[in-house]
N, C-alpha and C. Protein backbone atom coordinates (compact mmCIF):
# COMPACT_ATOMS: atom_id res chain seq x y z
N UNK A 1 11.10 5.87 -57.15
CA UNK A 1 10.89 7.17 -56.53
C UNK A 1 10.39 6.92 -55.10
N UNK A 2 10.49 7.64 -54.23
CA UNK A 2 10.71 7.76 -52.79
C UNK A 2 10.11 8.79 -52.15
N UNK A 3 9.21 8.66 -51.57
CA UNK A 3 8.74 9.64 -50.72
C UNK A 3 9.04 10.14 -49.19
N UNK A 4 9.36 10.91 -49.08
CA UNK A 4 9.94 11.23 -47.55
C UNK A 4 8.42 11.98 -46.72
N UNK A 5 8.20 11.70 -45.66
CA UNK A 5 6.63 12.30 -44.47
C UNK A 5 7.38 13.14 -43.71
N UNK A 6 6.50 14.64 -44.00
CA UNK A 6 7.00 15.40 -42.71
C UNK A 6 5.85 15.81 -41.65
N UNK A 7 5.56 15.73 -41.06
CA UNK A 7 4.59 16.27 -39.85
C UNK A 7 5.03 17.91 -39.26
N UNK A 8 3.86 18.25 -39.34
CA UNK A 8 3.72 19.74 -38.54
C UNK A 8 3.02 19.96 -38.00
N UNK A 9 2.80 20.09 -37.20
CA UNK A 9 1.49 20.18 -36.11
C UNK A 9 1.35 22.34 -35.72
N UNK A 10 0.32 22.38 -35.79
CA UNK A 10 0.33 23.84 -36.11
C UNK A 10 -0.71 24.11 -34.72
N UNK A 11 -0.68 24.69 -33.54
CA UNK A 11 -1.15 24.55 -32.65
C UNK A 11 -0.97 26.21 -32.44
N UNK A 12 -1.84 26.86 -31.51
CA UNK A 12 -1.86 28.42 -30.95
C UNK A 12 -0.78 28.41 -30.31
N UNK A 13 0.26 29.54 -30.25
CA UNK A 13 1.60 29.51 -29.96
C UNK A 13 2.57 28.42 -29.93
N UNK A 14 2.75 27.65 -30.80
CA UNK A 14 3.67 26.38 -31.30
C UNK A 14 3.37 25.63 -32.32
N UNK A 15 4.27 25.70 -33.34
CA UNK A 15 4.35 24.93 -34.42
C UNK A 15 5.76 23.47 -33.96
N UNK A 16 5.04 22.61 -34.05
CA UNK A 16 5.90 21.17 -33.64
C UNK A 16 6.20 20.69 -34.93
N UNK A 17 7.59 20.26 -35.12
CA UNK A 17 7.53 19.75 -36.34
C UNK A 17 8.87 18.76 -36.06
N UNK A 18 9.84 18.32 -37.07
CA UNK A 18 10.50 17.51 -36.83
C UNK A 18 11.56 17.52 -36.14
N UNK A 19 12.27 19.45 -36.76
CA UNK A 19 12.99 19.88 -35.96
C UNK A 19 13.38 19.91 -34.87
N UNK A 20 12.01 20.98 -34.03
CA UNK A 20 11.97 20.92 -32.51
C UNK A 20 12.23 19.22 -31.95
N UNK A 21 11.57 18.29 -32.64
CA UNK A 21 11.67 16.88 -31.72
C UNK A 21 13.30 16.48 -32.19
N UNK A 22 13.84 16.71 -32.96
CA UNK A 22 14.92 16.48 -33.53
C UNK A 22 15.95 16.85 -32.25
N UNK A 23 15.62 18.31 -32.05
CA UNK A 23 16.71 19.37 -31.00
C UNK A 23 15.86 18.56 -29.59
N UNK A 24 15.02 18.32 -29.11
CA UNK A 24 14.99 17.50 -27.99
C UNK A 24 15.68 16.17 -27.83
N UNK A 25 15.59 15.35 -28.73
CA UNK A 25 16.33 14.63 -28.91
C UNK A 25 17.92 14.75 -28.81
N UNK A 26 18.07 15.53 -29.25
CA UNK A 26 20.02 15.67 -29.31
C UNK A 26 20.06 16.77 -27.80
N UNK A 27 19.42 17.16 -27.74
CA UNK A 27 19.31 17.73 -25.75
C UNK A 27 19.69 16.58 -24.94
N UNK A 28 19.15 15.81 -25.25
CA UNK A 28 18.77 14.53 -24.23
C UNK A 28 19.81 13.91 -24.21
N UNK A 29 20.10 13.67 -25.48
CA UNK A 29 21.75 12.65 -25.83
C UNK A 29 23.09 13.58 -25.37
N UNK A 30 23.05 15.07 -25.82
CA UNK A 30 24.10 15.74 -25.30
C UNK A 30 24.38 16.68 -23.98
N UNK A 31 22.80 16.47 -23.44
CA UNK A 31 22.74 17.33 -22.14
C UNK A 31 23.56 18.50 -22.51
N UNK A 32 23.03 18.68 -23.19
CA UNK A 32 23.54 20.44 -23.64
C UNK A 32 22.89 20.89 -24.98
N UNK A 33 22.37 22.10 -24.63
CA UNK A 33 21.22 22.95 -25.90
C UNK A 33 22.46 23.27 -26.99
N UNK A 34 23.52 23.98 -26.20
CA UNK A 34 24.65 24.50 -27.97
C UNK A 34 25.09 22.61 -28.38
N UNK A 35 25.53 22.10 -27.66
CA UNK A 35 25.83 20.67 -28.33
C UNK A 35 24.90 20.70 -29.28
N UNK A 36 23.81 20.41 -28.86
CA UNK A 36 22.43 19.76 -29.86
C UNK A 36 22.56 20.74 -31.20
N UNK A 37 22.37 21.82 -30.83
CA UNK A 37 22.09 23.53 -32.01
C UNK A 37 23.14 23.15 -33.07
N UNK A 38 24.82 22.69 -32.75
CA UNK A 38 26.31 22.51 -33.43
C UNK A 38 25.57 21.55 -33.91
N UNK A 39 25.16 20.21 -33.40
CA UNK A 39 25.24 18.88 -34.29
C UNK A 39 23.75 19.12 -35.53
N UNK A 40 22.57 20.40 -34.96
CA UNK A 40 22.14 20.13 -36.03
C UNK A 40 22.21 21.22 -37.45
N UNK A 41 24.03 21.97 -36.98
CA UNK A 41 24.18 22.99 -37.87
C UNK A 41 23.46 24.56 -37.37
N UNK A 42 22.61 24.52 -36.64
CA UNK A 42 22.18 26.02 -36.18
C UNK A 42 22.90 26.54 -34.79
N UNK A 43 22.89 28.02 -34.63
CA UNK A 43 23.50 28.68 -33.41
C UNK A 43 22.69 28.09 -32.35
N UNK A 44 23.52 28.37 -30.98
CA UNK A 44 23.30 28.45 -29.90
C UNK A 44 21.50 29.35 -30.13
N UNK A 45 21.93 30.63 -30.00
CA UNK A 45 20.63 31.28 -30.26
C UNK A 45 19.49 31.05 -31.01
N UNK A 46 19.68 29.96 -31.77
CA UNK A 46 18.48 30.02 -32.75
C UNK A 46 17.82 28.89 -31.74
N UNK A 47 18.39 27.84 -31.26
CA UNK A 47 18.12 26.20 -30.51
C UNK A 47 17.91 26.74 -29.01
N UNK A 48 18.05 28.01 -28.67
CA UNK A 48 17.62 28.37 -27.61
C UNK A 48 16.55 29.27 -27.47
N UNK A 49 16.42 29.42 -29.11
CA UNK A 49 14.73 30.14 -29.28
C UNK A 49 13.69 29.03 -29.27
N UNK A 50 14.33 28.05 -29.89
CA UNK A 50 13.47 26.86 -30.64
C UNK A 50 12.96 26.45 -29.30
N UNK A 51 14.08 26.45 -28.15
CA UNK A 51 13.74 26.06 -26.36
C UNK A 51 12.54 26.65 -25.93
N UNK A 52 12.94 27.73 -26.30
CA UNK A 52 11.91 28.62 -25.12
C UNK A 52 10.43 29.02 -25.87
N UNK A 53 10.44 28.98 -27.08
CA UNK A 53 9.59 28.53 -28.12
C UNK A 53 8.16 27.79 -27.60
N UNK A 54 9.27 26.34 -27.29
CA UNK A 54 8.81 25.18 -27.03
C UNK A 54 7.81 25.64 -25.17
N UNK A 55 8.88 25.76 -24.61
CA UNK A 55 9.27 25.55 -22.64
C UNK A 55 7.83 27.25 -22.64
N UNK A 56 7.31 28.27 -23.70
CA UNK A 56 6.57 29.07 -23.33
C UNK A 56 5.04 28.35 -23.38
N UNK A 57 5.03 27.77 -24.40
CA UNK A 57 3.71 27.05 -25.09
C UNK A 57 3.08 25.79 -23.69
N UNK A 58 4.07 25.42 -23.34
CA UNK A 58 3.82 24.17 -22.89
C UNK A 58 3.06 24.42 -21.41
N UNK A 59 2.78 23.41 -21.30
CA UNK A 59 2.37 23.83 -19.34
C UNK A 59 3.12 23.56 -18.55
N UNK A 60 3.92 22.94 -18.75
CA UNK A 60 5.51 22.07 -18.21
C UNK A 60 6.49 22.46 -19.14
N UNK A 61 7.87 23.40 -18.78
CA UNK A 61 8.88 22.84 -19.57
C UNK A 61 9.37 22.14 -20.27
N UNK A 62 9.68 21.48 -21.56
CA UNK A 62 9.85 20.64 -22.46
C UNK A 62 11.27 20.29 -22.01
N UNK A 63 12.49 21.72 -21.30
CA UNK A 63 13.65 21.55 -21.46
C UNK A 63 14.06 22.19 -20.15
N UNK A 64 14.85 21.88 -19.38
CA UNK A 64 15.65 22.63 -18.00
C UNK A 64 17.03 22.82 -18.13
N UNK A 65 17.14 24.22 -17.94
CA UNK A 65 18.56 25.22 -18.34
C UNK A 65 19.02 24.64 -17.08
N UNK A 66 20.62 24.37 -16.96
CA UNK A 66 21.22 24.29 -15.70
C UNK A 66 22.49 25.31 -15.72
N UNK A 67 22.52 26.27 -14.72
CA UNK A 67 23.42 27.09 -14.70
C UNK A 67 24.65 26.54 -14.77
N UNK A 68 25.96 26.80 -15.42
CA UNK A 68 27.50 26.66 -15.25
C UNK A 68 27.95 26.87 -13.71
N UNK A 69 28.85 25.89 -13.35
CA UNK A 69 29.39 26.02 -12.29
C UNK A 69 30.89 25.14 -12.18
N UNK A 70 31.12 24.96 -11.01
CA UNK A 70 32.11 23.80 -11.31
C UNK A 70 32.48 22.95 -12.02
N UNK A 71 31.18 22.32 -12.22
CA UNK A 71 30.87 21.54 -12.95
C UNK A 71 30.49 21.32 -14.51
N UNK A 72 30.31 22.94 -14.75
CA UNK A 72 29.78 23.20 -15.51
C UNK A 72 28.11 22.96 -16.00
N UNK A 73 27.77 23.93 -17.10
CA UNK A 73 26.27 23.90 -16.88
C UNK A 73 25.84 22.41 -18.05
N UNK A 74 24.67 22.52 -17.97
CA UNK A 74 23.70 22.11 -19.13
C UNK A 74 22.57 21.97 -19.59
N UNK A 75 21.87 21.16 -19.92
CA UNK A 75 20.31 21.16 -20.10
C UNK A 75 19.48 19.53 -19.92
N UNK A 76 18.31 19.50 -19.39
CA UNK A 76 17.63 18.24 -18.84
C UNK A 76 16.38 18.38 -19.62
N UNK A 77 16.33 17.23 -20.40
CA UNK A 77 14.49 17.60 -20.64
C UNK A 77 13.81 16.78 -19.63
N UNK A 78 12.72 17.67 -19.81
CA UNK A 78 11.98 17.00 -18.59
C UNK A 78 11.05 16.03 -19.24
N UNK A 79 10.41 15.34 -17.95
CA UNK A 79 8.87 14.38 -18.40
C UNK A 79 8.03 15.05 -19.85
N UNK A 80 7.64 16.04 -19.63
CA UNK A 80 7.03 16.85 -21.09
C UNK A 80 7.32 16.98 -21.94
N UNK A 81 9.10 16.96 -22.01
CA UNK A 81 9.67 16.93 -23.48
C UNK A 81 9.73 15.58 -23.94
N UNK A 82 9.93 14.72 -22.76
CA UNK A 82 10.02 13.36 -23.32
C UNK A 82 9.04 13.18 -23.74
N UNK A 83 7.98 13.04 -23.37
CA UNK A 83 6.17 12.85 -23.70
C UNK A 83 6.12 13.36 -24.99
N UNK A 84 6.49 15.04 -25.29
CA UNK A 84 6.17 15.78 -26.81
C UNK A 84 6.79 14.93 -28.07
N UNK A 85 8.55 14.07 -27.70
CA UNK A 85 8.98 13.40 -28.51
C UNK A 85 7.92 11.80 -28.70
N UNK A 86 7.68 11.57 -27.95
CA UNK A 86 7.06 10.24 -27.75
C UNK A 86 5.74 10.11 -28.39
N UNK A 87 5.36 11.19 -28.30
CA UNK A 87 4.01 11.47 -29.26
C UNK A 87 4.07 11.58 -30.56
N UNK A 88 4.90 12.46 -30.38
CA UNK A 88 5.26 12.87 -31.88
C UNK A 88 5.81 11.06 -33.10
N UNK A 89 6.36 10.89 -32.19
CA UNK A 89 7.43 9.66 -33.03
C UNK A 89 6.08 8.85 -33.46
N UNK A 90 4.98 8.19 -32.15
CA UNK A 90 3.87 7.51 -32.42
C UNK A 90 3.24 7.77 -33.77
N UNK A 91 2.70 9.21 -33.40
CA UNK A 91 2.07 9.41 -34.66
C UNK A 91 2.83 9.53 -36.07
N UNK A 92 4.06 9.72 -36.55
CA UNK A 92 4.84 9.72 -37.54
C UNK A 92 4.67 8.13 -37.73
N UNK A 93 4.61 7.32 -36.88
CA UNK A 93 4.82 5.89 -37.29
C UNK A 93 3.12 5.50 -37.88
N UNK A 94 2.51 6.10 -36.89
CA UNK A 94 0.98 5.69 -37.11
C UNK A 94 0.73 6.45 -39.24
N UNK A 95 0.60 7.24 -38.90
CA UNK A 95 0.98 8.03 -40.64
C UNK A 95 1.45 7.42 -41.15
N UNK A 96 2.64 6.99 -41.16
CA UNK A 96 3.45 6.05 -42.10
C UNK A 96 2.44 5.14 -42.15
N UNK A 97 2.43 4.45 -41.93
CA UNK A 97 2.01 2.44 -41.63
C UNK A 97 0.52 2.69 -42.07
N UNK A 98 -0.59 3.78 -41.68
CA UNK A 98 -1.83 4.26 -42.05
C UNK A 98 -1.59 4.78 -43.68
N UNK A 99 -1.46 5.45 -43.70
CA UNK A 99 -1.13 6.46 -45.30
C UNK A 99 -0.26 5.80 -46.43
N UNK A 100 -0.01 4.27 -45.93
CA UNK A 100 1.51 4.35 -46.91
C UNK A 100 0.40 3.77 -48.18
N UNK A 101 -0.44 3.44 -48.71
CA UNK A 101 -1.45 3.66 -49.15
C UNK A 101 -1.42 4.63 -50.33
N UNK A 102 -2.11 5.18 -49.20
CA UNK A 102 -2.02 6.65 -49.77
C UNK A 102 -1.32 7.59 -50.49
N UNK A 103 -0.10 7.56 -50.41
CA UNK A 103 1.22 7.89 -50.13
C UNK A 103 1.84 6.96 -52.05
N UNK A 104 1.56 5.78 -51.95
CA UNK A 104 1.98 4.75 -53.05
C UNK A 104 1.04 5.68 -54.53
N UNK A 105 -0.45 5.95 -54.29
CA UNK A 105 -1.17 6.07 -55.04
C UNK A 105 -0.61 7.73 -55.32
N UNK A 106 -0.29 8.87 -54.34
CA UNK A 106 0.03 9.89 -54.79
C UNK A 106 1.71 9.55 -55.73
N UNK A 107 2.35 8.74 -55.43
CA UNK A 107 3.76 8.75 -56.34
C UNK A 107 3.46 8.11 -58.07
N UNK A 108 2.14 6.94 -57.79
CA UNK A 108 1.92 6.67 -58.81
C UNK A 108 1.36 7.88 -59.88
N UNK A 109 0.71 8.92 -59.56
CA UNK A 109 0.61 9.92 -60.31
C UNK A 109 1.97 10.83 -60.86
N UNK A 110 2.87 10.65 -60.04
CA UNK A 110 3.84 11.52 -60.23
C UNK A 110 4.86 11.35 -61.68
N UNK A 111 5.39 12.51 -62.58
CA UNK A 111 6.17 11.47 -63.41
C UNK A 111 7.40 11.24 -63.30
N UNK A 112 8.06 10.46 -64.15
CA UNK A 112 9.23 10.03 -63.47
C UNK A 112 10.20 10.98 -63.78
N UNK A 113 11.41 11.17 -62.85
CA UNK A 113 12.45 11.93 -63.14
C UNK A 113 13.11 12.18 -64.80
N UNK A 114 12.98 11.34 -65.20
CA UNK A 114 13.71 11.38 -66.65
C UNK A 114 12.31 11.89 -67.55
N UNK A 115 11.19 11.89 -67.38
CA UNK A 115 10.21 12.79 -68.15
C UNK A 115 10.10 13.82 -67.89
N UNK A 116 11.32 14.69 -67.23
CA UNK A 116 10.71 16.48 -67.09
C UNK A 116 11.59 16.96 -67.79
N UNK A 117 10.84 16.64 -69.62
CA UNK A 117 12.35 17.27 -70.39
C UNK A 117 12.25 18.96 -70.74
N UNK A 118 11.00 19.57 -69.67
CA UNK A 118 10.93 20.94 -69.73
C UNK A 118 11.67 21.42 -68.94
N UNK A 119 12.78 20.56 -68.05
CA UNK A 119 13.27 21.75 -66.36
C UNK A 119 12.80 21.90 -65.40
N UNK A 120 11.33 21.35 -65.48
CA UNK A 120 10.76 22.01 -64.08
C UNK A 120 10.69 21.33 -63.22
């Protein structure tokens, strides 16, 4: 049995969790907010809430809209978004590597898949 760590950080106007660093991440790689939103299955609109979400909370922009033109448009994260991912990743690793401990002793309580001959 296998345990998967999720982090949420619950802060006054922003909840950070894997998601948001997830959609910065695929910003970064696709320089584009609908790219990122398609690859992680959600609309344009929802990954451009999750943006501004993010880009209201912050003191710095996490993410920079670039208007369409010739060239067409896209999106830049800035220093702050990189920083929010960079933090974030630290401490997921620090948790892991700290807790796995922890983490061993909560599965050892758990029972095993083939003993839940109630369904639940």
């Amino acid at each position: 049995m296998t345990a998967r760590l999720f982090l949420r950080l619950f802060f006054d106007g922003l909840v950070l969790g894997p998601g948001k660093v997830e959609l910065l991440e695929r910003i970064h790689e696709t320089g584009s907010i609908s790219a990122a939103g398609r690859a992680m299955g959600m609309s344009y609109r929802r990954a451009w809430s999750l943006v501004e979400e993010m880009n209201q909370a912050l003191r710095e922009p996490a993410v920079l809209s670039i208007r369409g033109g010739p060239g067409g448009g896209g999106a830049l994260v800035t220093p702050t978004g990189t920083a929010l991912v960079h933090h974030y990743r630290a401490l997921m690793r620090l948790l892991e590597e700290e807790g796995a401990e922890e983490v061993a002793a909560i599965t050892a309580l758990l029972r095993d898949c083939g003993d839940m001959s109630d369904g639940k």
